[in-house]
N, C-alpha and C. Protein backbone atom coordinates (compact mmCIF):
# COMPACT_ATOMS: atom_id res chain seq x y z
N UNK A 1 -4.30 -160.78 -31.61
CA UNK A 1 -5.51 -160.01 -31.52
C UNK A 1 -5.97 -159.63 -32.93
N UNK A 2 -7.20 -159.78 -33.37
CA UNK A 2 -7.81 -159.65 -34.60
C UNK A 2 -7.99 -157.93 -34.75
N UNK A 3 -7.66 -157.92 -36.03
CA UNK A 3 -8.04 -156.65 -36.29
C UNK A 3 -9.89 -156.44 -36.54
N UNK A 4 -10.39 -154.75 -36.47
CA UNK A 4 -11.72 -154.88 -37.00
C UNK A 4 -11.77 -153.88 -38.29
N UNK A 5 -12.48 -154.62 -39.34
CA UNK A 5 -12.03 -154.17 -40.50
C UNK A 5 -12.83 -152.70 -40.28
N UNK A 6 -13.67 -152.61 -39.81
CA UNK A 6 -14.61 -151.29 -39.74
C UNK A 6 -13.79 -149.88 -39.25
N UNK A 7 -12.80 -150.32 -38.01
CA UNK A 7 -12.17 -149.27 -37.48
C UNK A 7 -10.97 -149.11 -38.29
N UNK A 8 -10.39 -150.32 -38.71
CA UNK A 8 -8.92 -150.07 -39.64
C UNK A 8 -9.68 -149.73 -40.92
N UNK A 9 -10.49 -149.56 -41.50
CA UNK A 9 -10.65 -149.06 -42.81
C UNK A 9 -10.90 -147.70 -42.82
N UNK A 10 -11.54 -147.14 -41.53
CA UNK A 10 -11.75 -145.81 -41.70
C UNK A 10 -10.42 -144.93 -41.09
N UNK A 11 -9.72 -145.96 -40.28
CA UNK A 11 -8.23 -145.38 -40.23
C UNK A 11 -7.64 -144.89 -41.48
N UNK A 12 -7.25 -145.94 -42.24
CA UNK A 12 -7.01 -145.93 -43.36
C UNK A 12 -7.60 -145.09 -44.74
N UNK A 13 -8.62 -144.77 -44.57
CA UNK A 13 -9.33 -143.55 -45.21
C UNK A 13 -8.93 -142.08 -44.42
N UNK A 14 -8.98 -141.91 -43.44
CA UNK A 14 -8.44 -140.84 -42.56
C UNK A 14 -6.98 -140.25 -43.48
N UNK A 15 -5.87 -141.22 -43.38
CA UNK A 15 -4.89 -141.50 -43.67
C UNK A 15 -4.68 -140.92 -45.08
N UNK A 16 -5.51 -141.44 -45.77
CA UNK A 16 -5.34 -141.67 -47.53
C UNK A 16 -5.62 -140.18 -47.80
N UNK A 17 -6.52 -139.60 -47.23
CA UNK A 17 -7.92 -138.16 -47.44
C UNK A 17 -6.41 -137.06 -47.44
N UNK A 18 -5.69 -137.19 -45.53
CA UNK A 18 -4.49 -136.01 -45.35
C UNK A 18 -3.80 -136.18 -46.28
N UNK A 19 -3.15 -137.23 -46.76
CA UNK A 19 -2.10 -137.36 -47.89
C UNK A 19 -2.23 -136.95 -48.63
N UNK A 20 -3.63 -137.46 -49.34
CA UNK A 20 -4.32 -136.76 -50.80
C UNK A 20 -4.32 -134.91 -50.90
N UNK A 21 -4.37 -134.40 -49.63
CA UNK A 21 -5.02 -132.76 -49.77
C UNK A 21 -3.16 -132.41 -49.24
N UNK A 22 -2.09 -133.18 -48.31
CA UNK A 22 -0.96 -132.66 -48.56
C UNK A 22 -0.35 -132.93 -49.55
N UNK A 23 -0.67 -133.30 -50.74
CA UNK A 23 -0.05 -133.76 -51.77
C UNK A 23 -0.65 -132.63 -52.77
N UNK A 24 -2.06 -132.60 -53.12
CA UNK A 24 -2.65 -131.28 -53.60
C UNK A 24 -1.76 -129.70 -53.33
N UNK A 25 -1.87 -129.34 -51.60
CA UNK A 25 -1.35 -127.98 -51.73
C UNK A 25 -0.25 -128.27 -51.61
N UNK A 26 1.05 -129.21 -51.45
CA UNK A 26 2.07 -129.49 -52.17
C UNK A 26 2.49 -129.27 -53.48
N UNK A 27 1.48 -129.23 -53.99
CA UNK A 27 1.56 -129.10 -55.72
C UNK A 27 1.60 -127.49 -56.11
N UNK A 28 0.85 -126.52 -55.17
CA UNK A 28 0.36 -125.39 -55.07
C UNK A 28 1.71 -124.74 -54.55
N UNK A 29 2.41 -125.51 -54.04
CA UNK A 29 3.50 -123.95 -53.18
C UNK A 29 4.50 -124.06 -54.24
N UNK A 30 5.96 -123.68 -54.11
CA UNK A 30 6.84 -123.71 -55.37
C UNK A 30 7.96 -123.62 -54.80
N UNK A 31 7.82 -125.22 -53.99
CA UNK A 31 8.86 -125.64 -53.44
C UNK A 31 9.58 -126.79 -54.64
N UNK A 32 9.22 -126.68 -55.62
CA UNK A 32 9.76 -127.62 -56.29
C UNK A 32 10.36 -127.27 -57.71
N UNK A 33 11.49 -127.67 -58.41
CA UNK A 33 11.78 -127.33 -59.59
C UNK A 33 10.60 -127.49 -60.49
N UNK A 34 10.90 -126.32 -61.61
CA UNK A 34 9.34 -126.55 -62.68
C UNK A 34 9.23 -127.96 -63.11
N UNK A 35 10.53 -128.69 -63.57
CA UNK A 35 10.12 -130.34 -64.24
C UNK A 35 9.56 -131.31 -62.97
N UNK A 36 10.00 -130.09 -61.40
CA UNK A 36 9.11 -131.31 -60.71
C UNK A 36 8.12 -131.03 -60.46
N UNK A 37 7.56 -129.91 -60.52
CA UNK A 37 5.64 -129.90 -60.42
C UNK A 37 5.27 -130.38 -61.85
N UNK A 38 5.72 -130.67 -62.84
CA UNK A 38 5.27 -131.14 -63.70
C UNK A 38 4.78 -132.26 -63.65
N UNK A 39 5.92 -133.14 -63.15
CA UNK A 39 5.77 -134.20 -63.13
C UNK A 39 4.68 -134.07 -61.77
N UNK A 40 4.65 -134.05 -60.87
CA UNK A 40 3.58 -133.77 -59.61
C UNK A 40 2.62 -134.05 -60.51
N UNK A 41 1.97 -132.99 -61.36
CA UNK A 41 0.80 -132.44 -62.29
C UNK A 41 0.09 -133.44 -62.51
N UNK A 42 1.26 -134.27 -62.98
CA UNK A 42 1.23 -135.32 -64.41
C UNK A 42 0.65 -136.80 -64.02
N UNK A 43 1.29 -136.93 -62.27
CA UNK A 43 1.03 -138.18 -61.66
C UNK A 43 -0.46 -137.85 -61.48
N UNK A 44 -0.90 -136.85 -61.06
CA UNK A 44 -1.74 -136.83 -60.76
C UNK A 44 -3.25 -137.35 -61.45
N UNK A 45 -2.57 -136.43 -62.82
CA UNK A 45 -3.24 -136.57 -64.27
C UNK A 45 -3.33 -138.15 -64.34
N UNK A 46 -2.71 -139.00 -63.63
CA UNK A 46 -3.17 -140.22 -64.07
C UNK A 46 -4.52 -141.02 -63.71
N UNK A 47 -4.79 -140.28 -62.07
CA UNK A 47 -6.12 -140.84 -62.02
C UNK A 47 -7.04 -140.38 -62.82
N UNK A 48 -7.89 -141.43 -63.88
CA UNK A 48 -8.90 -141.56 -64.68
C UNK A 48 -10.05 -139.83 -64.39
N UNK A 49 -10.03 -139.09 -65.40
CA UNK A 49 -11.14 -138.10 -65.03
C UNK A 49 -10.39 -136.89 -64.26
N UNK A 50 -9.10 -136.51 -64.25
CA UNK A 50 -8.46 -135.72 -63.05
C UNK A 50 -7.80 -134.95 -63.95
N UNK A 51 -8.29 -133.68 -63.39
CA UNK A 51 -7.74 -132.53 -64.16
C UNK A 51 -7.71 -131.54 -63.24
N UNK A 52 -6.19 -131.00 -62.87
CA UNK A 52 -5.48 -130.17 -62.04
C UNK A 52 -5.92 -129.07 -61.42
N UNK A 53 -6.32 -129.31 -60.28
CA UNK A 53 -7.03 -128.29 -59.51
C UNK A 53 -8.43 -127.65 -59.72
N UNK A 54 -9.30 -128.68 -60.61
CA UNK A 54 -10.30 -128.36 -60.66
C UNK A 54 -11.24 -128.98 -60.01
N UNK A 55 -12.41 -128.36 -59.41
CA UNK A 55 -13.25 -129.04 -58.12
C UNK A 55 -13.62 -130.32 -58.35
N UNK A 56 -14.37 -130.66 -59.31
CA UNK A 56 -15.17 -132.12 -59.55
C UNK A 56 -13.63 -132.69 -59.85
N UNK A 57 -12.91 -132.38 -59.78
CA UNK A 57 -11.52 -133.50 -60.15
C UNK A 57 -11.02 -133.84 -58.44
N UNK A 58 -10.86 -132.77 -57.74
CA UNK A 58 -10.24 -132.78 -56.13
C UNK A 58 -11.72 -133.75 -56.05
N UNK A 59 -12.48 -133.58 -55.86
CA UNK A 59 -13.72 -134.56 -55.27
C UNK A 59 -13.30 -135.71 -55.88
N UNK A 60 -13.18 -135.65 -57.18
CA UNK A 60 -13.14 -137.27 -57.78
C UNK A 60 -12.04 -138.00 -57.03
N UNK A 61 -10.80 -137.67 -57.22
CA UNK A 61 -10.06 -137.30 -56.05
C UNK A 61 -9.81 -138.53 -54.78
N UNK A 62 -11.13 -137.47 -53.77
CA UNK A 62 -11.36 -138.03 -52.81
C UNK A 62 -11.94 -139.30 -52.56
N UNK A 63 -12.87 -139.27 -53.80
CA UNK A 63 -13.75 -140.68 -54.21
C UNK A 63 -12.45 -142.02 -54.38
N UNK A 64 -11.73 -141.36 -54.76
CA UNK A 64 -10.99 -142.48 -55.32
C UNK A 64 -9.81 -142.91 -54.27
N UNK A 65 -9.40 -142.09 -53.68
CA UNK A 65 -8.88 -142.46 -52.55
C UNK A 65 -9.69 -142.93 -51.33
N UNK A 66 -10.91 -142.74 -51.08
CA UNK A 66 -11.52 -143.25 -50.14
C UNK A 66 -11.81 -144.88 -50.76
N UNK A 67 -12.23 -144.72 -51.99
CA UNK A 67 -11.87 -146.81 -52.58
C UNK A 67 -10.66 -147.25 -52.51
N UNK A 68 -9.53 -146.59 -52.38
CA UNK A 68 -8.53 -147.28 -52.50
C UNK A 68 -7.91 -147.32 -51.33
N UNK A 69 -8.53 -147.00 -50.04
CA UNK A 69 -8.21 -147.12 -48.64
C UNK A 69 -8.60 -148.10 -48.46
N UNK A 70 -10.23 -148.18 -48.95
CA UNK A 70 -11.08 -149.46 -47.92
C UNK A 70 -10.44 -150.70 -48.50
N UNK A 71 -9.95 -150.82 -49.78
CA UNK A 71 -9.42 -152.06 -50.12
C UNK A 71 -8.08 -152.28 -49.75
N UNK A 72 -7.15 -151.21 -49.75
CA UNK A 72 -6.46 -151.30 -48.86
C UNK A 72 -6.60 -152.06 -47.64
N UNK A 73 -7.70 -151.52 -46.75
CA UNK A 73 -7.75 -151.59 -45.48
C UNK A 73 -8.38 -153.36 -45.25
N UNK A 74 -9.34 -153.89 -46.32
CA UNK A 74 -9.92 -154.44 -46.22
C UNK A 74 -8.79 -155.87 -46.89
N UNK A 75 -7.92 -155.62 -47.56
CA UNK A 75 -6.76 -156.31 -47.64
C UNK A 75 -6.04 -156.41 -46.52
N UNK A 76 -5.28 -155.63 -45.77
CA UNK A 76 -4.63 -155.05 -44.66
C UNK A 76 -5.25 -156.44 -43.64
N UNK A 77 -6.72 -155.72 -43.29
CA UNK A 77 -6.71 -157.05 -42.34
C UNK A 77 -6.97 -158.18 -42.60
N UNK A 78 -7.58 -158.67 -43.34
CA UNK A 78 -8.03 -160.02 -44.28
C UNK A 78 -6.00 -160.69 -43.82
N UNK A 79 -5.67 -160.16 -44.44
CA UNK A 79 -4.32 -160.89 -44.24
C UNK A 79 -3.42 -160.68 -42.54
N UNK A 80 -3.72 -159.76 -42.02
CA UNK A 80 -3.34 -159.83 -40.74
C UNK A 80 -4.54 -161.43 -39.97
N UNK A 81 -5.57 -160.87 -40.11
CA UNK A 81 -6.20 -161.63 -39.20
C UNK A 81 -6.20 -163.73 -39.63
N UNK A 82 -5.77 -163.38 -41.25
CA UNK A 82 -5.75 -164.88 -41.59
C UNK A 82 -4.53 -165.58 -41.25
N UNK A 83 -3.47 -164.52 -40.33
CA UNK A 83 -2.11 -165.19 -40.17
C UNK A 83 -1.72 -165.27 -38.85
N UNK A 84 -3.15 -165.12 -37.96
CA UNK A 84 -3.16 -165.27 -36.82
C UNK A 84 -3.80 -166.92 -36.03
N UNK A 85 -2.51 -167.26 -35.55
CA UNK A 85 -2.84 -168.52 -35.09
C UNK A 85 -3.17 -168.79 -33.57
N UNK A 86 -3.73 -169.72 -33.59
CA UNK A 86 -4.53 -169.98 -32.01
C UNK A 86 -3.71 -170.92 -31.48
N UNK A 87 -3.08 -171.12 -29.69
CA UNK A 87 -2.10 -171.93 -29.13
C UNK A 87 -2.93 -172.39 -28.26
């Protein structure tokens, strides 16, 4: 059965969005040793333009995880559906 890229991509954005905001107030509680919110901080600091808990950064953020779902997603089925054979 073929996947449809329309419904698995916005799955997959769904997906990416919770992670992204439990990963954020993850960062916020102080469940973690100081060298490990650092490092938390720091990964974060890697997406291009992202600076720690500030609004246009959480948005940028979101921007960037919502591109990196759909290609995800749009990879995801491209290769499910090209490895589906007909009997």
């Amino acid at each position: 059965m073929k996947l449809s890229l329309k419904s698995y991509g916005w799955k997959c954005v769904l997906g990416a969005e919770v992670a992204y905001f439990v990963c954020l107030f993850g960062g916020l509680l102080a469940i973690r040793s100081v060298k490990g919110s650092e490092l938390h901080h720091a990964l974060f600091e890697t997406l291009p333009g992202f600076i720690w808990l500030n609004t246009g950064s959480v948005l940028l953020g979101v921007f960037y995880m919502f591109i990196f779902a759909w290609i995800f997603g749009a990879y995801f089925v491209w290769m499910h559906n090209s490895s589906l054979t007909n009997k």
